[in-house]
Protein backbone atom coordinates (compact mmCIF):
# COMPACT_ATOMS: atom_id res chain seq x y z
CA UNK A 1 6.71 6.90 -14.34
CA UNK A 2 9.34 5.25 -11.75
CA UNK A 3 12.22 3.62 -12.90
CA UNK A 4 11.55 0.24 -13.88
CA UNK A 5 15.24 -1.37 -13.13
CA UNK A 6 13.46 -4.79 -12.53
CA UNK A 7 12.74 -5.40 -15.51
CA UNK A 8 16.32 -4.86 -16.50
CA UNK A 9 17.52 -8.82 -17.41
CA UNK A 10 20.86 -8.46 -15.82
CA UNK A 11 19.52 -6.31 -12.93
CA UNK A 12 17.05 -8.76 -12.18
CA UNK A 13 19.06 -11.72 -12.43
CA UNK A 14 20.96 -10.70 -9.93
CA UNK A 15 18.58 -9.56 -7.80
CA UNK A 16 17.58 -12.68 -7.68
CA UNK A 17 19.76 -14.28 -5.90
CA UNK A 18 19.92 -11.73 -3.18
CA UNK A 19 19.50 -14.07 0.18
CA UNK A 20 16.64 -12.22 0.80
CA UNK A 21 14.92 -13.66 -2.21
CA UNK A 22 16.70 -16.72 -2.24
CA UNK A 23 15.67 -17.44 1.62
CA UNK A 24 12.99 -14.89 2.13
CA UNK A 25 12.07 -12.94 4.77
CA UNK A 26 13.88 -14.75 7.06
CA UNK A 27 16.90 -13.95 4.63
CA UNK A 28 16.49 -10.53 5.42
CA UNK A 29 18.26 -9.19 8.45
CA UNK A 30 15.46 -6.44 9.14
CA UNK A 31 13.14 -8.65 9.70
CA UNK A 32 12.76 -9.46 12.83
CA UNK A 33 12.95 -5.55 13.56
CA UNK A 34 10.08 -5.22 10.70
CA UNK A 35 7.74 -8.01 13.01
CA UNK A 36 7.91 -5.95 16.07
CA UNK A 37 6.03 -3.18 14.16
CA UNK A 38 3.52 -4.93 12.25
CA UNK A 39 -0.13 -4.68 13.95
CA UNK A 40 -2.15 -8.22 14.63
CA UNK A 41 -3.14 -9.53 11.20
CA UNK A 42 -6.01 -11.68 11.84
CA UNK A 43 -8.74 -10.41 9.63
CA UNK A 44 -7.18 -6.93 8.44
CA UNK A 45 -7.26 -6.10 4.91
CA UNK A 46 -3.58 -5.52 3.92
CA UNK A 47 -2.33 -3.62 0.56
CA UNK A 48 1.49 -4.55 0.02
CA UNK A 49 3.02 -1.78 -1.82
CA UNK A 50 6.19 -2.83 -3.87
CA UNK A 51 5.76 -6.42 -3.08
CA UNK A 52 8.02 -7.77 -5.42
CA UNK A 53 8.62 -11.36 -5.06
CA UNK A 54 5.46 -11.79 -2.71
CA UNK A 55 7.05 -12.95 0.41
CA UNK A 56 5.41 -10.40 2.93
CA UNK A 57 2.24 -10.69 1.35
CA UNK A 58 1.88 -14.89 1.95
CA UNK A 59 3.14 -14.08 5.29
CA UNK A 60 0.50 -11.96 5.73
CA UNK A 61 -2.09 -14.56 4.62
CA UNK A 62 -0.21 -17.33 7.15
CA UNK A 63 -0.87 -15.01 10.12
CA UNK A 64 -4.57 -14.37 9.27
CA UNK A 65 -5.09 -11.52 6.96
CA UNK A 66 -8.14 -11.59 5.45
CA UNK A 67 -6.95 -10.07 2.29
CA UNK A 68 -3.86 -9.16 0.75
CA UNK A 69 -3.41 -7.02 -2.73
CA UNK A 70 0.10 -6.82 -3.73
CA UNK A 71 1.55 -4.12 -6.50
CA UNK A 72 4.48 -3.79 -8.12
CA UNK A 73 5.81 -1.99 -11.16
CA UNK A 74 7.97 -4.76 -12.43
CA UNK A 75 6.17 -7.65 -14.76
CA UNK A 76 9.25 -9.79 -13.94
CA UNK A 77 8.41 -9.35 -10.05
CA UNK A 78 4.52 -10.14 -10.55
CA UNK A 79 4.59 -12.91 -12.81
CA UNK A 80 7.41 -14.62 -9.82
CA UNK A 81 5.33 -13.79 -7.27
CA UNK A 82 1.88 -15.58 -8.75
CA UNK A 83 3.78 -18.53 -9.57
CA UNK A 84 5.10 -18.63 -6.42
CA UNK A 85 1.24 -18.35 -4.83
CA UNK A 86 -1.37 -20.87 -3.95
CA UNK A 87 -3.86 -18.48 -2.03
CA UNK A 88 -7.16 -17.13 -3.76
CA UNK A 89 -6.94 -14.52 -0.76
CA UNK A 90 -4.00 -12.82 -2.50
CA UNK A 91 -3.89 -10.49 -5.39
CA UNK A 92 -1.14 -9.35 -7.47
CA UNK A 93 -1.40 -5.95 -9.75
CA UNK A 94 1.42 -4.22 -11.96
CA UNK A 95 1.26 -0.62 -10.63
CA UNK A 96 3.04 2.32 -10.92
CA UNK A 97 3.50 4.14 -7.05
CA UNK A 98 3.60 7.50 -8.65
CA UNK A 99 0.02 7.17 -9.82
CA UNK A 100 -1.16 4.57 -8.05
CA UNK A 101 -5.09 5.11 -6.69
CA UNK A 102 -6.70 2.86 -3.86
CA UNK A 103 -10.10 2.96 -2.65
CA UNK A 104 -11.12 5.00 0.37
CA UNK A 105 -10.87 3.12 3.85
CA UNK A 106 -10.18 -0.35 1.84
CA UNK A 107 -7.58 -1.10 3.84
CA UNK A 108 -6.66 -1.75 7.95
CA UNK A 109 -2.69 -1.70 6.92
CA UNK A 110 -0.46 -0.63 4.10
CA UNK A 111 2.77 -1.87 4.03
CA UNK A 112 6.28 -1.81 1.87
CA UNK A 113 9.82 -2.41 2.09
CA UNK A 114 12.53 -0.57 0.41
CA UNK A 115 10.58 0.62 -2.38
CA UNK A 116 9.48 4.48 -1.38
CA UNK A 117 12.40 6.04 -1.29
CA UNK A 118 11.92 5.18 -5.84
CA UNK A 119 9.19 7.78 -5.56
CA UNK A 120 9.66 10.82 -6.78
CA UNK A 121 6.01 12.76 -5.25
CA UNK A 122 6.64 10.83 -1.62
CA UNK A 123 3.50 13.84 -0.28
CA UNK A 124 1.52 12.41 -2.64
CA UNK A 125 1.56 9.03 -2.10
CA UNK A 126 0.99 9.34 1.52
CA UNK A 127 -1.90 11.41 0.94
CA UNK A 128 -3.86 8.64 -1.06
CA UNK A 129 -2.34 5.56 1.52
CA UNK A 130 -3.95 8.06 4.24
CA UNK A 131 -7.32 7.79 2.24
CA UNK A 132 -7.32 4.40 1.91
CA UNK A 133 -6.83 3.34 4.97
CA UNK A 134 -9.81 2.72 7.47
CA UNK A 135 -9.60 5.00 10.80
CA UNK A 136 -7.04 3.57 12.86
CA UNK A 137 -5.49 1.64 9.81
CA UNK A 138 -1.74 1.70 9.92
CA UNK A 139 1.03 1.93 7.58
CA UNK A 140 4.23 0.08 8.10
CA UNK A 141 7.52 1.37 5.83
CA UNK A 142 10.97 0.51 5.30
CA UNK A 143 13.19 2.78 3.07
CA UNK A 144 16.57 2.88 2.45
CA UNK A 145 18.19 5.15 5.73
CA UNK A 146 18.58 8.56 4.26
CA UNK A 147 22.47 9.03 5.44
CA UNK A 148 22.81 6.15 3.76
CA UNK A 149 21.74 6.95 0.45
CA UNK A 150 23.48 10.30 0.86
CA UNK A 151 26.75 8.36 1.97
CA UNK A 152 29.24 8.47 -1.01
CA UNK A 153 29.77 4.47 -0.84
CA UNK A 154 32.49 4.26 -3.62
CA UNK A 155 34.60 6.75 -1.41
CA UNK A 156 34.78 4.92 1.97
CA UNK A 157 38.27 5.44 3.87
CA UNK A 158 39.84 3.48 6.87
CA UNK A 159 39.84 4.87 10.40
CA UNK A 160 42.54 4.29 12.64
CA UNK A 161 41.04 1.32 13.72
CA UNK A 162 40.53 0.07 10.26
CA UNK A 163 37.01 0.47 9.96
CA UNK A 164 35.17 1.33 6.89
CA UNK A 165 33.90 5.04 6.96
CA UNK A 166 31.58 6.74 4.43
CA UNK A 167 31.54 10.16 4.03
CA UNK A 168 27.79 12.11 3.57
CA UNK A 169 26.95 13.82 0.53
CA UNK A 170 24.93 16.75 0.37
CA UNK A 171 22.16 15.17 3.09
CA UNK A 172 20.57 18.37 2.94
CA UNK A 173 19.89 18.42 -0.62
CA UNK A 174 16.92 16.59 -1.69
CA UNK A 175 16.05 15.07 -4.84
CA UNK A 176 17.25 12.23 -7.46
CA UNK A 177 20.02 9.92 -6.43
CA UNK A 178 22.06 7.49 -8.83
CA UNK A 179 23.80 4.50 -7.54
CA UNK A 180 25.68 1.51 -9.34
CA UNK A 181 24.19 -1.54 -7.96
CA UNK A 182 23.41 -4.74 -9.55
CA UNK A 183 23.27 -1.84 -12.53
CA UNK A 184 24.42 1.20 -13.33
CA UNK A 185 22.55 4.77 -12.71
CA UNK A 186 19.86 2.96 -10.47
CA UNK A 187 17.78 6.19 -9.69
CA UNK A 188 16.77 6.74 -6.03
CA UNK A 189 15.01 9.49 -4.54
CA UNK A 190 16.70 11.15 -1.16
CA UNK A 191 14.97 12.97 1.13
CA UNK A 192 15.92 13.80 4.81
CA UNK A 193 14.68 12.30 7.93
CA UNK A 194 12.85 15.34 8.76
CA UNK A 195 10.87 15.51 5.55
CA UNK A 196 10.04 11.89 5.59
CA UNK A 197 8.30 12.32 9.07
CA UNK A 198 7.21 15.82 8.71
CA UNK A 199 5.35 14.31 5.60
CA UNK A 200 3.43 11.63 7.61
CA UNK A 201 2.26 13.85 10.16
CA UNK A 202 1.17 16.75 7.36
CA UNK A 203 -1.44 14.79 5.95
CA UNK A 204 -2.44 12.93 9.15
CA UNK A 205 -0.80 10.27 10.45
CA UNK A 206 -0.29 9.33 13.71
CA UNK A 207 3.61 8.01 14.40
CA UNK A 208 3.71 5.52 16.46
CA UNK A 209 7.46 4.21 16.22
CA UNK A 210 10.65 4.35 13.99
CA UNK A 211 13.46 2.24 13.82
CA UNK A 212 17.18 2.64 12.24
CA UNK A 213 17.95 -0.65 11.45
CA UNK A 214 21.00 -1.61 12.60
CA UNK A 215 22.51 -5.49 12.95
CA UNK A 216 22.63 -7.79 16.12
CA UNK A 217 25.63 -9.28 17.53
CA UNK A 218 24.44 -12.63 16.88
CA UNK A 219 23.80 -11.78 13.10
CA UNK A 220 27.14 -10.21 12.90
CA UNK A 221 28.82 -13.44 14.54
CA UNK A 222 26.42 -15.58 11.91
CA UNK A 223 27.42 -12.81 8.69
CA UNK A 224 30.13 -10.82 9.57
CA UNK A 225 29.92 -8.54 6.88
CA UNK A 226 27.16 -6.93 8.15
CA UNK A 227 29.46 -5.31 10.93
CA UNK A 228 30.50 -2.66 8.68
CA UNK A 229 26.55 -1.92 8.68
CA UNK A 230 26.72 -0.23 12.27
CA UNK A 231 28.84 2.25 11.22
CA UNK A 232 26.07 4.29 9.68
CA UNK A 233 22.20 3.04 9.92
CA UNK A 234 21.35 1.08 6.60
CA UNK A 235 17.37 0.95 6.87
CA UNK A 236 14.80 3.44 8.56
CA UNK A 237 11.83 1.44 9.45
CA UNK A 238 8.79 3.54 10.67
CA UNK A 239 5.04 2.17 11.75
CA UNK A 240 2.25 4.96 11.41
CA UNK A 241 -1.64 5.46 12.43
CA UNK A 242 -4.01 6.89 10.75
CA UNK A 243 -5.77 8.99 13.64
């Protein structure tokens, strides 16, 4: 079973009040990088994976899904995101990634955000969101970038400019990560870019585009701390076809 730090009072609480769950989606700064990925919802049958709050899956709904079923491992995460829905077209399941089963071809897109790289057997779960997706069904992902879960981020140094630098950690060694954040020993689980994509197209998928997430200059002028954020890419956002 995954690591259920959500469920952890203080974690929680504080996850809480994250801007991106205060404000949303639009609190998150990936966002509009995540939109330029997504397929056209109207009708599609969408399985959010990790859905936590349920923000992406009501968005879902607004631009025409015909379905969404959200999971999540955390009770705290479900019980917030029913109360927070008003839409009979939604579902919202506790669920465990590491053993979760879906249907065959139930779904036209799979999506999640910054919840795979918790997953320990990452070949595994593709393999079953590569069942359960209809031909051409797509999965969308965002996981933490792999550099930077492998960048020591207690240890950052100045440059001679006086930028922030991170150095990387064993990137070639794969397996459990532990970070202090919002908690301590919040368990991660790092792979490198090459498995992560290597992965998709093993057990079928089609890639169709990836992303490293990095800041605009107009976010940076509206939140400048997020200028320390193009010094090594944050998020690794990849859309994927099942052929």
């Amino acid at each position: 079973m995954a690591q259920n730090i959500y469920d952890n009072p203080d974690f929680f609480a504080g996850y809480s009040q994250l801007p991106r769950q205060v404000d949303g989606l639009e609190g998150a700064p990936e966002w509009q990088a995540i939109r330029a990925l997504l397929p056209e919802l109207a009708g599609k049958r969408v399985a959010d994976l990790g859905c936590g709050f349920g923000w992406a899956s009501r968005w879902f709904r607004d631009q025409g899904a015909a379905s969404v079923l959200g999971f999540d491992l955390s009770q705290n995460m479900i019980e917030r995101a029913r109360a927070d829905t008003k839409d009979a077209g939604i579902e919202y399941r506790i669920a465990d990634l590491e053993t979760l089963e879906l249907p065959q071809a139930a779904f036209d897109l799979v999506y999640s955000a910054l919840t795979f790289h918790y997953v320990r057997d990452f070949e595994r779960l593709i393999r079953m969101i590569h069942s359960s997706l209809a031909i051409g069904g797509e999965l969308v992902f965002t996981i933490e970038h792999p550099i930077f879960m492998a960048a020591s981020h207690p240890n950052w140094t100045l440059d001679e400019d006086g930028r922030k630098t991170w150095p990387v950690n064993g990137y070639s060694i794969e397996g459990e990560r532990r970070t202090d954040w919002l908690a301590k020993g919040v368990l991660k689980q790092h792979r490198t870019l090459a498995t992560t994509i290597n992965t998709l197209i093993g057990e079928g998928f089609e890639l169709r585009r990836m992303a490293e997430f990095a800041p605009t200059n107009d976010q940076i002028a509206e939140t400048p701390e997020l200028a320390e954020e193009l010094e090594r890419p944050m998020m690794l956002l990849v859309s994927a076809r099942k052929r």
